[in-house]
N, C-alpha and C. Protein backbone atom coordinates (compact mmCIF):
# COMPACT_ATOMS: atom_id res chain seq x y z
N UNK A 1 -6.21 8.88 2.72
CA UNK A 1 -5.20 9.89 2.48
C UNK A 1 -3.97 9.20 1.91
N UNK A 2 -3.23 9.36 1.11
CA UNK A 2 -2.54 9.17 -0.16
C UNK A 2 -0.81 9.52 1.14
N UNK A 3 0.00 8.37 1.52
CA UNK A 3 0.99 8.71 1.33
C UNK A 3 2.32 8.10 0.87
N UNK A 4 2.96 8.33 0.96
CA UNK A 4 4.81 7.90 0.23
C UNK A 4 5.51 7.85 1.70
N UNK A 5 5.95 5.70 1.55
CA UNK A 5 7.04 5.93 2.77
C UNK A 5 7.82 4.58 1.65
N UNK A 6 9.08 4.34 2.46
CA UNK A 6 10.25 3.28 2.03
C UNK A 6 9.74 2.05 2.75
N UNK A 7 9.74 0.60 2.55
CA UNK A 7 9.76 -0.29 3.08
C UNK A 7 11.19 -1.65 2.48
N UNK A 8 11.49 -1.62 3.34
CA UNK A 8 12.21 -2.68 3.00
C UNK A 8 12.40 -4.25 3.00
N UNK A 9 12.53 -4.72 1.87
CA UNK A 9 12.25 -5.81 1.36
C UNK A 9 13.23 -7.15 2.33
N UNK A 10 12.10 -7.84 2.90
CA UNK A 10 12.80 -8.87 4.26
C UNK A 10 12.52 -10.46 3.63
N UNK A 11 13.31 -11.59 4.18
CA UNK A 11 13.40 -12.66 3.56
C UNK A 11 12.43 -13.38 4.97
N UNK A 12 11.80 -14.51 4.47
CA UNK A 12 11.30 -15.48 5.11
C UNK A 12 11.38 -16.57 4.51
N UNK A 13 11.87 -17.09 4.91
CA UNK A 13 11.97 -18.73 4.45
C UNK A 13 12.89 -18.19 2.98
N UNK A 14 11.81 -19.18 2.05
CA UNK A 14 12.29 -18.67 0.72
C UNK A 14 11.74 -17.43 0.01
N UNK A 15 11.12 -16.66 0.65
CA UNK A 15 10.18 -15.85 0.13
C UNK A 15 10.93 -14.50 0.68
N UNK A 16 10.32 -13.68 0.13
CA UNK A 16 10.58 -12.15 -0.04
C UNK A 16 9.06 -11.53 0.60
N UNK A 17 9.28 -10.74 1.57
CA UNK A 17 7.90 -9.94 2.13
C UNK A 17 8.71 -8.56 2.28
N UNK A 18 7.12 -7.59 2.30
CA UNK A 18 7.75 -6.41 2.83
C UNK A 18 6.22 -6.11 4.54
N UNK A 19 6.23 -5.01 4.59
CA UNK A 19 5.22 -5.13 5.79
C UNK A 19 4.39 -3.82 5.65
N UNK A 20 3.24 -4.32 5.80
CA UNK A 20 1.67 -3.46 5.29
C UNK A 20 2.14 -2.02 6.66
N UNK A 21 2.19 -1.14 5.99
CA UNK A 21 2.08 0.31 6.90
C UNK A 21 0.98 0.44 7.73
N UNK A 22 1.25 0.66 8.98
CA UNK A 22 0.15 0.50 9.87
C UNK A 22 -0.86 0.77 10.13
N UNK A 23 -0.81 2.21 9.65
CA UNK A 23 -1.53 3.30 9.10
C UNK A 23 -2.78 2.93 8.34
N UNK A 24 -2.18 1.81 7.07
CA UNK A 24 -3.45 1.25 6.41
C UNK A 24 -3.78 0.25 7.00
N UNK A 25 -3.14 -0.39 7.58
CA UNK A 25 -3.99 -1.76 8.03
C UNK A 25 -4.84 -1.24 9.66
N UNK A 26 -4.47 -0.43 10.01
CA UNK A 26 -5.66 0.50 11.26
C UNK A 26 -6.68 0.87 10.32
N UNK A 27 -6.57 1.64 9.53
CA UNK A 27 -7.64 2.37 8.06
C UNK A 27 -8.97 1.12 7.68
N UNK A 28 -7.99 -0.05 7.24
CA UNK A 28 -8.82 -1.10 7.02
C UNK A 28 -9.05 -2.06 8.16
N UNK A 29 -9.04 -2.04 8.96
CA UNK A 29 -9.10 -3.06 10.28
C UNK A 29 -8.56 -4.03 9.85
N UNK A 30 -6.86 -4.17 9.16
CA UNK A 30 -6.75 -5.64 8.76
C UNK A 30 -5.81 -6.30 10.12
N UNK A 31 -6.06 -7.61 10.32
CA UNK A 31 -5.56 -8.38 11.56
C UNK A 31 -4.61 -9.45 10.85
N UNK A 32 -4.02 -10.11 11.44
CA UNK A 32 -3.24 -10.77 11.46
C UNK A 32 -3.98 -11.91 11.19
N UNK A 33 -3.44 -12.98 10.14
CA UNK A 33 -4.54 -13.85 8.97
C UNK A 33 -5.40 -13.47 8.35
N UNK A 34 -5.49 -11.73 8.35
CA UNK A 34 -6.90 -12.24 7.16
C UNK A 34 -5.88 -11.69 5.93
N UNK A 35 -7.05 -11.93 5.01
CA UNK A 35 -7.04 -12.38 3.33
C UNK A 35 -6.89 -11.14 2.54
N UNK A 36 -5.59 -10.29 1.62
CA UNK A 36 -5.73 -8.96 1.40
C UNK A 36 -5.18 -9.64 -0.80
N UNK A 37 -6.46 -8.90 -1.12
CA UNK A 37 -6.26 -8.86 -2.45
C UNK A 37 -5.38 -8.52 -3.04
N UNK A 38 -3.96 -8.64 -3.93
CA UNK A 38 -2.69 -8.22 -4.27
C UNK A 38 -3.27 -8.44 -5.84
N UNK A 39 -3.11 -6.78 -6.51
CA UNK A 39 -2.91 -7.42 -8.06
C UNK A 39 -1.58 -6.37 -8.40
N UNK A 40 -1.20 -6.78 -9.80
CA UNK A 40 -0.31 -6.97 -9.96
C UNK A 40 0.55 -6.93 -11.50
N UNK A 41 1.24 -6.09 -11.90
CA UNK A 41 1.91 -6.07 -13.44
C UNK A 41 3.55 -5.51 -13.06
N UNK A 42 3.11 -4.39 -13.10
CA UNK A 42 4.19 -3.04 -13.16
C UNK A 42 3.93 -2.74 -11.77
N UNK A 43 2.63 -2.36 -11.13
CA UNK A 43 2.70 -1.61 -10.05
C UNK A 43 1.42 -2.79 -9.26
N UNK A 44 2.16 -2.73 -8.19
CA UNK A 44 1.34 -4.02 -6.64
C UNK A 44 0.62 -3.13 -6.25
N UNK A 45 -1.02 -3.43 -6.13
CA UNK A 45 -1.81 -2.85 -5.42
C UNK A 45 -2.17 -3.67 -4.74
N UNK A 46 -2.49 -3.79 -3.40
CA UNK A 46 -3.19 -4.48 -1.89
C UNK A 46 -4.54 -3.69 -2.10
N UNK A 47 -5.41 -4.98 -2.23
CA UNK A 47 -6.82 -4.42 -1.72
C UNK A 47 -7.64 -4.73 -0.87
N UNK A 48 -8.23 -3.88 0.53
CA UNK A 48 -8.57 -3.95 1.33
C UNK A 48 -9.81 -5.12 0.97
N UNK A 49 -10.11 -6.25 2.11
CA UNK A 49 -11.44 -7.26 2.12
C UNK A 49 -12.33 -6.23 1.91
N UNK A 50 -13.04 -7.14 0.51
CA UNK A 50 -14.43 -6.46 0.51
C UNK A 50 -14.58 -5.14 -0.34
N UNK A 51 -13.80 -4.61 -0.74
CA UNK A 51 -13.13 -3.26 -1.26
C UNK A 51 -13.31 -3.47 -2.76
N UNK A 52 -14.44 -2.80 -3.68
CA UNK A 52 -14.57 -2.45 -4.99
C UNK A 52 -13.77 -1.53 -5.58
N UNK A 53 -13.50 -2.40 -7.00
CA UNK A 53 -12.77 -0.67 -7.75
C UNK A 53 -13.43 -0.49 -8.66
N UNK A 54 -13.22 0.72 -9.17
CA UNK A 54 -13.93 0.89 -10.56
C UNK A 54 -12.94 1.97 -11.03
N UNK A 55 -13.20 2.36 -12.38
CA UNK A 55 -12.30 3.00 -13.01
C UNK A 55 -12.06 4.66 -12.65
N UNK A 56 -13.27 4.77 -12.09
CA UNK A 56 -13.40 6.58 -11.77
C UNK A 56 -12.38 6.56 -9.97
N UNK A 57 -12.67 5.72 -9.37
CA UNK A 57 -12.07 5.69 -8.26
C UNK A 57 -10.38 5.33 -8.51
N UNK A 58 -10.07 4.47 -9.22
CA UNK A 58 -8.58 3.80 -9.56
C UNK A 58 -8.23 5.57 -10.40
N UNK A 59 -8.51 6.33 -11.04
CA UNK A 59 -8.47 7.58 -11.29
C UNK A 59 -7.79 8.55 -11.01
N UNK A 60 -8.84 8.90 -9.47
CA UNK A 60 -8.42 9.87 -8.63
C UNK A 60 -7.61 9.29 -7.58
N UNK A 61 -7.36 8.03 -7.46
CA UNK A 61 -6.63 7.48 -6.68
C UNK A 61 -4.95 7.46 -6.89
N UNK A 62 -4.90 6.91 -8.54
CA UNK A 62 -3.74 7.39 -9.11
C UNK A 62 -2.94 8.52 -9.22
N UNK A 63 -4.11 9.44 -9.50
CA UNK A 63 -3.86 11.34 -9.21
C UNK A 63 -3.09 11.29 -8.22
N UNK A 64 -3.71 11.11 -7.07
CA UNK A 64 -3.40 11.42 -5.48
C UNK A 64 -1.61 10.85 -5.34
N UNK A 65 -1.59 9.79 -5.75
CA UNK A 65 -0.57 9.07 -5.58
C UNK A 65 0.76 9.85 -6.47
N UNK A 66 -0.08 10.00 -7.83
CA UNK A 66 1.15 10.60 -8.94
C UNK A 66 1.60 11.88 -8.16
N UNK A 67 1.05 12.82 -7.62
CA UNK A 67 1.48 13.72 -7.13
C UNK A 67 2.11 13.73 -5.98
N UNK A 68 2.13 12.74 -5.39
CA UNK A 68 3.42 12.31 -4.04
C UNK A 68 4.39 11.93 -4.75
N UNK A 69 4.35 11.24 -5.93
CA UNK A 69 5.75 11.11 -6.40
C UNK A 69 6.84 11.91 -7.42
N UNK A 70 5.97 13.11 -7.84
CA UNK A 70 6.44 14.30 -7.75
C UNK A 70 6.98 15.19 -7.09
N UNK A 71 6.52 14.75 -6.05
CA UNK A 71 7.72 15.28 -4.68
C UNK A 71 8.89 14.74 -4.49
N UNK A 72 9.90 15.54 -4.02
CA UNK A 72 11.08 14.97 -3.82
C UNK A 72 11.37 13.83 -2.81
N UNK A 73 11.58 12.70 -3.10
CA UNK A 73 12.15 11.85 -1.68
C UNK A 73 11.19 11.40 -1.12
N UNK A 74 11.23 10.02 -1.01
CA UNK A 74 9.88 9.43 -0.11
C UNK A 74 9.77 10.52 1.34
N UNK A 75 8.87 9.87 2.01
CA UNK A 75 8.47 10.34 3.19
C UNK A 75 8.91 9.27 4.08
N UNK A 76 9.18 9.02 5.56
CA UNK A 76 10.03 8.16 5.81
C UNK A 76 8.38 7.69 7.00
N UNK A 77 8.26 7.12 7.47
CA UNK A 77 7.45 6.69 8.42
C UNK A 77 8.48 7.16 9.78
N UNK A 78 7.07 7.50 10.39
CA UNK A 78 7.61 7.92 12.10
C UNK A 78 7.86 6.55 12.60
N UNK A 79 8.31 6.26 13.78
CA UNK A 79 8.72 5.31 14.49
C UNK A 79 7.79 5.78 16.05
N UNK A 80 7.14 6.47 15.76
CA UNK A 80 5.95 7.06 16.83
C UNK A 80 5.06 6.01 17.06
């Protein structure tokens, strides 16, 4: 399920991180050390271990997404 929240951009060391929404990393069972695919131009996609794309899926995936950002105003994450 496709959503829109704010994260804000935190320093470590010399580096710049932000932090995976929990939401997806429960979705993907990701843990703490493992290995998450980042590509990368204009727009950062994280891809879940193990996780194929292909062009029909990157698609409707984009859809899903373009139309959250047609909405007004991110969505903020609960603190729930």
């Amino acid at each position: 399920m496709p959503a829109k929240i704010e994260r804000k951009v935190l320093k470590t060391g010399d580096s710049k991180v932000m932090a995976i929404p929990p939401d997806w990393a429960r979705m993907f069972n990701i843990k703490v050390g493992d290995k998450i695919v980042c590509l990368y131009d204009t727009i950062l996609i994280y891809k879940p271990p193990g996780m194929k794309l292909d062009s029909d899926f990157l698609k409707q995936e984009f859809a899903m997404i373009l139309e959250l950002e047609e909405k007004e105003g991110p969505e903020k994450e609960s603190k729930a």
